[in-house]
C-alpha atoms as a PDB file:
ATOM      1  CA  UNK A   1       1.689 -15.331 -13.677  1.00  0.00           C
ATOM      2  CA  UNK A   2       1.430 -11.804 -11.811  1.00  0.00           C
ATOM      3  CA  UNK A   3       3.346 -13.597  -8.723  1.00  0.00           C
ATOM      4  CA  UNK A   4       5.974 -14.698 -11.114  1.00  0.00           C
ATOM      5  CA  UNK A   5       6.044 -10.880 -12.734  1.00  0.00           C
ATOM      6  CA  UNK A   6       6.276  -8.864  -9.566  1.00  0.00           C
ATOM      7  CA  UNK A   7       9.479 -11.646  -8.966  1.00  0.00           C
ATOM      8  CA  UNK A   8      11.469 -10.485 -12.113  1.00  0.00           C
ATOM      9  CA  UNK A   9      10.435  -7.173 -11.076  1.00  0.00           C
ATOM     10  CA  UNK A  10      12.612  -7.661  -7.702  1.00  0.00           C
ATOM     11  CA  UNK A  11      15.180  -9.051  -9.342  1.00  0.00           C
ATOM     12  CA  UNK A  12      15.804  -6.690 -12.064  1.00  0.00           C
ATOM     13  CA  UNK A  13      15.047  -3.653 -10.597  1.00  0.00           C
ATOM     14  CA  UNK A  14      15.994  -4.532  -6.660  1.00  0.00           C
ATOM     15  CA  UNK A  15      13.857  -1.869  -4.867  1.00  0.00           C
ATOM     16  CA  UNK A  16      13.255  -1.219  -1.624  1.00  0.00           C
ATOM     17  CA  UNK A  17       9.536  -1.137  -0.984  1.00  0.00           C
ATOM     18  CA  UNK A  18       7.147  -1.654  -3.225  1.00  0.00           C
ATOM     19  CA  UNK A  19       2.978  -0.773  -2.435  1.00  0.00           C
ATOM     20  CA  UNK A  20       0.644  -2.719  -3.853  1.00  0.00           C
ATOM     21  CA  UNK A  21      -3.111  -2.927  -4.484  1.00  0.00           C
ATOM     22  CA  UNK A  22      -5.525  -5.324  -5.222  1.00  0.00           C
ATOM     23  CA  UNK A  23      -3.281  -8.221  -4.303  1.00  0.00           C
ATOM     24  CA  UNK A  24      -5.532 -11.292  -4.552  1.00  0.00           C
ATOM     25  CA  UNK A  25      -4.537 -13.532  -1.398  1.00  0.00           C
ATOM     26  CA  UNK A  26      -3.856 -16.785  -3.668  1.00  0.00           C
ATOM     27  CA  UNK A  27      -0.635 -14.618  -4.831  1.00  0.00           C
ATOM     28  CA  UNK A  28       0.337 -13.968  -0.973  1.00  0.00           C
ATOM     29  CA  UNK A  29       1.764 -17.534  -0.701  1.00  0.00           C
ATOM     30  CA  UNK A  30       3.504 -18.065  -4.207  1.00  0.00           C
ATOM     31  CA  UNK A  31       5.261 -14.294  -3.817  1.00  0.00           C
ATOM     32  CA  UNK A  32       6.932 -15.624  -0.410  1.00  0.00           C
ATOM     33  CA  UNK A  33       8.091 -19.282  -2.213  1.00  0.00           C
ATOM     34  CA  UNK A  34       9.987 -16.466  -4.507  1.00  0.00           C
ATOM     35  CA  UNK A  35      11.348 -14.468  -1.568  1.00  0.00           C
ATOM     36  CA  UNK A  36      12.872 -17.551  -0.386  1.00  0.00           C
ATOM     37  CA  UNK A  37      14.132 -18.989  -4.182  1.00  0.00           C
ATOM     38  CA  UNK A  38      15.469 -14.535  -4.824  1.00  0.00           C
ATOM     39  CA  UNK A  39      17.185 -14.946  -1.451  1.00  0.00           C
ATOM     40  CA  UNK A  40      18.838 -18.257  -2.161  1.00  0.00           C
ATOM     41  CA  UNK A  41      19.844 -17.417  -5.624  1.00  0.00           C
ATOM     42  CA  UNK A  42      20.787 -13.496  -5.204  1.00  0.00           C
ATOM     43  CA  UNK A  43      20.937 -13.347  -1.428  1.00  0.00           C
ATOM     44  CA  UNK A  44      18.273 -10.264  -1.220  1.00  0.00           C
ATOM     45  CA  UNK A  45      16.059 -10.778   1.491  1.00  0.00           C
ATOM     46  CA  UNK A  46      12.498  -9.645   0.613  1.00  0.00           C
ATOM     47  CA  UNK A  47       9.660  -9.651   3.066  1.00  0.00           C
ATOM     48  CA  UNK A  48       6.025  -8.317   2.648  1.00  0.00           C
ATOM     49  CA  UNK A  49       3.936  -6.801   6.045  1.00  0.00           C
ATOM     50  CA  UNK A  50       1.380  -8.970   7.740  1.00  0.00           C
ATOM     51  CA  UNK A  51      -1.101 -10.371   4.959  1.00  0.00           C
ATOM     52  CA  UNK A  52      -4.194 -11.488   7.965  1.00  0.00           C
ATOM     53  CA  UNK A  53      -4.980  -9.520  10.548  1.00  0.00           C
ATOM     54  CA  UNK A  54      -8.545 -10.921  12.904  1.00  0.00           C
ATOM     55  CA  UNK A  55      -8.923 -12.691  10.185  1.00  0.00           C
ATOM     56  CA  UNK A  56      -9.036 -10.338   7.476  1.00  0.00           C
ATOM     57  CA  UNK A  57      -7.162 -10.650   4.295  1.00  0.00           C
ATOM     58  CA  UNK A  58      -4.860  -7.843   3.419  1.00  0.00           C
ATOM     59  CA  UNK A  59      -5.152  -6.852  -0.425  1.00  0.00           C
ATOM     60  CA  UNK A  60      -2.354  -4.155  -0.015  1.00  0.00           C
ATOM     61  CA  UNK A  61       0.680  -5.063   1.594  1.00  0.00           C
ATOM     62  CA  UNK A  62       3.911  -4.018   1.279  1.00  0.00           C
ATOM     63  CA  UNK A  63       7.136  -6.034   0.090  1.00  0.00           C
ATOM     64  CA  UNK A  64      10.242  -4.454   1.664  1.00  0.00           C
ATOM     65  CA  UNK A  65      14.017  -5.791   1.701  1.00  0.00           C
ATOM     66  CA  UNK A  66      14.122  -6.665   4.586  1.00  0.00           C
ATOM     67  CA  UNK A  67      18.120  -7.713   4.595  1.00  0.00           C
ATOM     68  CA  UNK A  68      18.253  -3.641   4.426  1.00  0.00           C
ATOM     69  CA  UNK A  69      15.163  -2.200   6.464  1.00  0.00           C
ATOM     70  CA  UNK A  70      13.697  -3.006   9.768  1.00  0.00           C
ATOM     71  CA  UNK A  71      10.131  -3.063   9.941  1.00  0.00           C
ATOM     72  CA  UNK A  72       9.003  -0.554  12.832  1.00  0.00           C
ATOM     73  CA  UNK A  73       5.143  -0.039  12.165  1.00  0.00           C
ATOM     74  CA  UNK A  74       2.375  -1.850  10.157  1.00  0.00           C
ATOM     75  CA  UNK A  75      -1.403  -1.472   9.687  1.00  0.00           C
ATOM     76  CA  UNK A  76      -4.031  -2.239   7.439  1.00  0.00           C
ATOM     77  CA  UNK A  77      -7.628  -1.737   6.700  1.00  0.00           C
ATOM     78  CA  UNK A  78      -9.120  -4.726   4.435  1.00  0.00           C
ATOM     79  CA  UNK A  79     -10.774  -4.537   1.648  1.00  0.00           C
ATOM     80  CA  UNK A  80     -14.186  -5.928   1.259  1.00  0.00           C
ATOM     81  CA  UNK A  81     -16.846  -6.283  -1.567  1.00  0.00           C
ATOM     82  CA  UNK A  82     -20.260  -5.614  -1.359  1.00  0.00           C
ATOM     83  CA  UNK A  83     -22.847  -8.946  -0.957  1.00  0.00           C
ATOM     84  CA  UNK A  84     -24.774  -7.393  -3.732  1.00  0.00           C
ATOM     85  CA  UNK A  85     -22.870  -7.513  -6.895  1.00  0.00           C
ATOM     86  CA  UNK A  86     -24.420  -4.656  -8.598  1.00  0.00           C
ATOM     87  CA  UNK A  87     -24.019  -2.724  -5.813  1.00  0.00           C
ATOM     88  CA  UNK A  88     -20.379  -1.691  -6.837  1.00  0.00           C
ATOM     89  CA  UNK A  89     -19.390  -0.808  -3.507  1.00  0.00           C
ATOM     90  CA  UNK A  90     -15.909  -1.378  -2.263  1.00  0.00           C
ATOM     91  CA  UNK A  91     -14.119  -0.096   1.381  1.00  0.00           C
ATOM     92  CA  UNK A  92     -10.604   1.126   1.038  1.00  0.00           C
ATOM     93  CA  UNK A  93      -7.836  -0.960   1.123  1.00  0.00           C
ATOM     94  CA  UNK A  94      -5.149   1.118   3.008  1.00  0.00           C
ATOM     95  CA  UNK A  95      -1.660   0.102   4.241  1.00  0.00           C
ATOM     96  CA  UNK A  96       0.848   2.249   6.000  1.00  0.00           C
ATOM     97  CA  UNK A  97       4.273   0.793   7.338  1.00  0.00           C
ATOM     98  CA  UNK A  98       7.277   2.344   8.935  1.00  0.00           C
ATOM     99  CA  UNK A  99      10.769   1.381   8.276  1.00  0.00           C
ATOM    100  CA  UNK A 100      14.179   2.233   9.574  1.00  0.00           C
ATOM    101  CA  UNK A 101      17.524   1.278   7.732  1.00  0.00           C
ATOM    102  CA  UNK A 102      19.653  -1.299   9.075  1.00  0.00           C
ATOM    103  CA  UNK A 103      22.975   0.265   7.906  1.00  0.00           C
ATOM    104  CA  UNK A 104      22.086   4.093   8.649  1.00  0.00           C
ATOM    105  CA  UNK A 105      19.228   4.269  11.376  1.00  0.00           C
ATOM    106  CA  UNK A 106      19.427   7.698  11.108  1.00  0.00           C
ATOM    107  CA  UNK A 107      17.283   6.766   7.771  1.00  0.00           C
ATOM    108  CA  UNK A 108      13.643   6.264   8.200  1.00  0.00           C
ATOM    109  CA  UNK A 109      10.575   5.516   5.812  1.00  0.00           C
ATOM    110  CA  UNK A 110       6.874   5.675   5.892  1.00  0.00           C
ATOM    111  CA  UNK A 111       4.898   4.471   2.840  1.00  0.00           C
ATOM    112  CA  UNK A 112       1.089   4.376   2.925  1.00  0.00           C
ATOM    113  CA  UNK A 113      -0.265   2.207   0.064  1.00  0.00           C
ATOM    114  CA  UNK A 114      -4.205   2.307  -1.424  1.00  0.00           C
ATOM    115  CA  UNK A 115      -7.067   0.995  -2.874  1.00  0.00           C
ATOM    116  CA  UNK A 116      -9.148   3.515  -3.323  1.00  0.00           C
ATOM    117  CA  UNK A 117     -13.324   3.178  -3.881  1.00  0.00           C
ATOM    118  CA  UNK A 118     -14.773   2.334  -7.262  1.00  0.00           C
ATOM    119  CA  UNK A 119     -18.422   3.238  -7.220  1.00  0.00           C
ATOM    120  CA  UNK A 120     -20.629   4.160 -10.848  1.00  0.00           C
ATOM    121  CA  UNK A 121     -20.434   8.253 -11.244  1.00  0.00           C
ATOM    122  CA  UNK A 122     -23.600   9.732  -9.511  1.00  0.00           C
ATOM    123  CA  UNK A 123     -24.114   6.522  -7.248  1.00  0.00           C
ATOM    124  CA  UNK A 124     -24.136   9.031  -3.691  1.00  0.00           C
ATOM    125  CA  UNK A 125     -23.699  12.761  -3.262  1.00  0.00           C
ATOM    126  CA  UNK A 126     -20.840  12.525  -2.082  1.00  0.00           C
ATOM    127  CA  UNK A 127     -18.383  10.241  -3.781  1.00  0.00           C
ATOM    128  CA  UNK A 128     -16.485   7.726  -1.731  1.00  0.00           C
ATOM    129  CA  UNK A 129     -13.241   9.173  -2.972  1.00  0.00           C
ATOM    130  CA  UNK A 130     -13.529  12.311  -0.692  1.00  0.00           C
ATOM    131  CA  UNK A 131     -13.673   9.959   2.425  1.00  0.00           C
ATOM    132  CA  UNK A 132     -10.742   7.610   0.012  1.00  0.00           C
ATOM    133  CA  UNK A 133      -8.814  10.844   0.246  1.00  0.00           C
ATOM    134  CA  UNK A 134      -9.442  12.006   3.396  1.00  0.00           C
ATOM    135  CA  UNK A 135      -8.429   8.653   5.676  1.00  0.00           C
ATOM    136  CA  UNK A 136      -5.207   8.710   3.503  1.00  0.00           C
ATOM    137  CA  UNK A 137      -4.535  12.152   4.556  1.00  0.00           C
ATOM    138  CA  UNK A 138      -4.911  11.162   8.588  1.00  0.00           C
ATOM    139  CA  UNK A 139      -2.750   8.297   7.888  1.00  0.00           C
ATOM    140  CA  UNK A 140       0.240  10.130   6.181  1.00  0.00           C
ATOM    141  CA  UNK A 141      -0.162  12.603   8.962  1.00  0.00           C
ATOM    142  CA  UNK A 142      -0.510   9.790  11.650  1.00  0.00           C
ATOM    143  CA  UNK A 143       3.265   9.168  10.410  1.00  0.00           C
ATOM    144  CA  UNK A 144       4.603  12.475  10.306  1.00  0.00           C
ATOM    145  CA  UNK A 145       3.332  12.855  14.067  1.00  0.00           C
ATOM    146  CA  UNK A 146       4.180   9.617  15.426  1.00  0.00           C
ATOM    147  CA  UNK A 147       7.919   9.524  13.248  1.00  0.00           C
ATOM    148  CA  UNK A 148       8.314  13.049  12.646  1.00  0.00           C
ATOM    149  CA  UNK A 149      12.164  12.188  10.753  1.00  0.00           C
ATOM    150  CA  UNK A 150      10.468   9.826   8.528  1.00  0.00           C
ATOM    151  CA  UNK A 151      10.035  10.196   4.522  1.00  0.00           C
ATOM    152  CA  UNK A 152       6.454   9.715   3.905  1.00  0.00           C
ATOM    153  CA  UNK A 153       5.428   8.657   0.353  1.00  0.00           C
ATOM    154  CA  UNK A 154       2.352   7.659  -0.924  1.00  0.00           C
ATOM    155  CA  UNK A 155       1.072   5.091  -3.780  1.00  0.00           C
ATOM    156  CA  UNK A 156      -2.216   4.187  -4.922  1.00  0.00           C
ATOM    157  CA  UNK A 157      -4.643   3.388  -7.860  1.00  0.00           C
ATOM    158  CA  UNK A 158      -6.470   6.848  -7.432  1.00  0.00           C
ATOM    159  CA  UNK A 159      -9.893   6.145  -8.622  1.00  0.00           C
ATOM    160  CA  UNK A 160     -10.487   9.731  -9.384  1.00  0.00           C
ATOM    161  CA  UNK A 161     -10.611  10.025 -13.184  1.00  0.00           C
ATOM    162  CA  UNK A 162     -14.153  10.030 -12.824  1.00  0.00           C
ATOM    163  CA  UNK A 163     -14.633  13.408 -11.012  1.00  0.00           C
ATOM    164  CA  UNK A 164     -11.265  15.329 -12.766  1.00  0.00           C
ATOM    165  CA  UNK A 165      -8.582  14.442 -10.068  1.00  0.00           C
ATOM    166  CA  UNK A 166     -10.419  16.086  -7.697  1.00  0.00           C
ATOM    167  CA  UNK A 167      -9.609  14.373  -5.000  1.00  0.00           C
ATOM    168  CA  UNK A 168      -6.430  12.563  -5.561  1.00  0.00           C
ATOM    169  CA  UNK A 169      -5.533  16.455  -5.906  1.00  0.00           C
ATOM    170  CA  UNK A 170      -6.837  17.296  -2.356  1.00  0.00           C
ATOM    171  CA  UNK A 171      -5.048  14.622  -1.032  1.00  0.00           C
ATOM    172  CA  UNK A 172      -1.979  15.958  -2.495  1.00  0.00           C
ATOM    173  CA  UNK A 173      -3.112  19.396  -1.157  1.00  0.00           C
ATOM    174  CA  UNK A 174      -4.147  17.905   2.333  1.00  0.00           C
ATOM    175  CA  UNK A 175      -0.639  15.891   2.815  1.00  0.00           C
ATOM    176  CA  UNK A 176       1.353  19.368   1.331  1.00  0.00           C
ATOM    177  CA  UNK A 177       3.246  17.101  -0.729  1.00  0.00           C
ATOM    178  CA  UNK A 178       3.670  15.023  -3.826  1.00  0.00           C
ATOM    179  CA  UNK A 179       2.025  11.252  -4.295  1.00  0.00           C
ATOM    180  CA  UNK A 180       5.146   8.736  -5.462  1.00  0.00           C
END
């Protein structure tokens, strides 16, 4: 059913990119059969970044419209679970992708797109947020460097309700800019 959402999602709201997180991989394959019936019936072209990678499963890709932007950069980390399930420990699930406007190339746009950690409050000195927050930073400013005309923005499930925002709010502090 949350295939079939995110596609009346497209359709009524037509946006450009969308990030996304936690993204089972059983959805990856039912989302494209609905690029292909939104481009038949509305002629919008939709398009998500690469969803394996060494054979990795991406749980955060990226759907762009891809009749309007050409996709210039892509990269993932995967996320994995821990063996142990009472372990609660989760690696960040981080995509970043460049794109460049078809009609005005002059246009250009960077999203980078998270999972962050979940771990149980007190589980390690330091919570896994601050590193969360810190390889998002290097990515966003990865993009600035590398595409230096490029509007960054930045989406996420910021897992840091636990510990007051404190990180998601040095993130924002670290990339000098607003999360989207």
């Amino acid at each position: 059913q949350r295939a079939e959402i995110l596609a009346k999602i497209l359709v009524n709201y037509i946006p450009d990119i969308v990030g996304t997180q936690e993204m089972d991989v059983n959805f990856h394959e039912p989302l494209r059969k609905y690029f292909k019936i939104i481009k038949e019936t509305y002629g919008i072209e939709y398009s998500m970044t690469e969803t394996v990678y060494n054979g990795a499963s991406q749980q955060s890709p990226i759907i762009y419209r891809s009749d309007k932007f050409k996709l210039d950069y892509q990269n993932f980390s995967p996320m994995s679970f821990s063996p142990e399930p009472n372990e609660n420990e989760y690696s960040i699930g981080i995509s970043s992708a460049k794109f460049t406007s078809i009609e005005d190339p002059s246009l250009e746009v960077a999203l980078v797109s998270a999972h962050w950690h979940w771990e149980k409050e007190g589980v390690s000195e330091i919570p896994k947020q601050y590193y969360d927050a810190k390889e998002m930073a290097e990515t966003v400013e990865y993009l600035r460097s590398t595409y230096p005309n490029a509007h960054v923005f930045c989406t996420g499930d910021f897992n840091s309700h636990r510990f007051e925002r404190k990180y998601l709010n040095q993130l924002i502090e670290d990339i000098d800019g607003a999360i989207a």
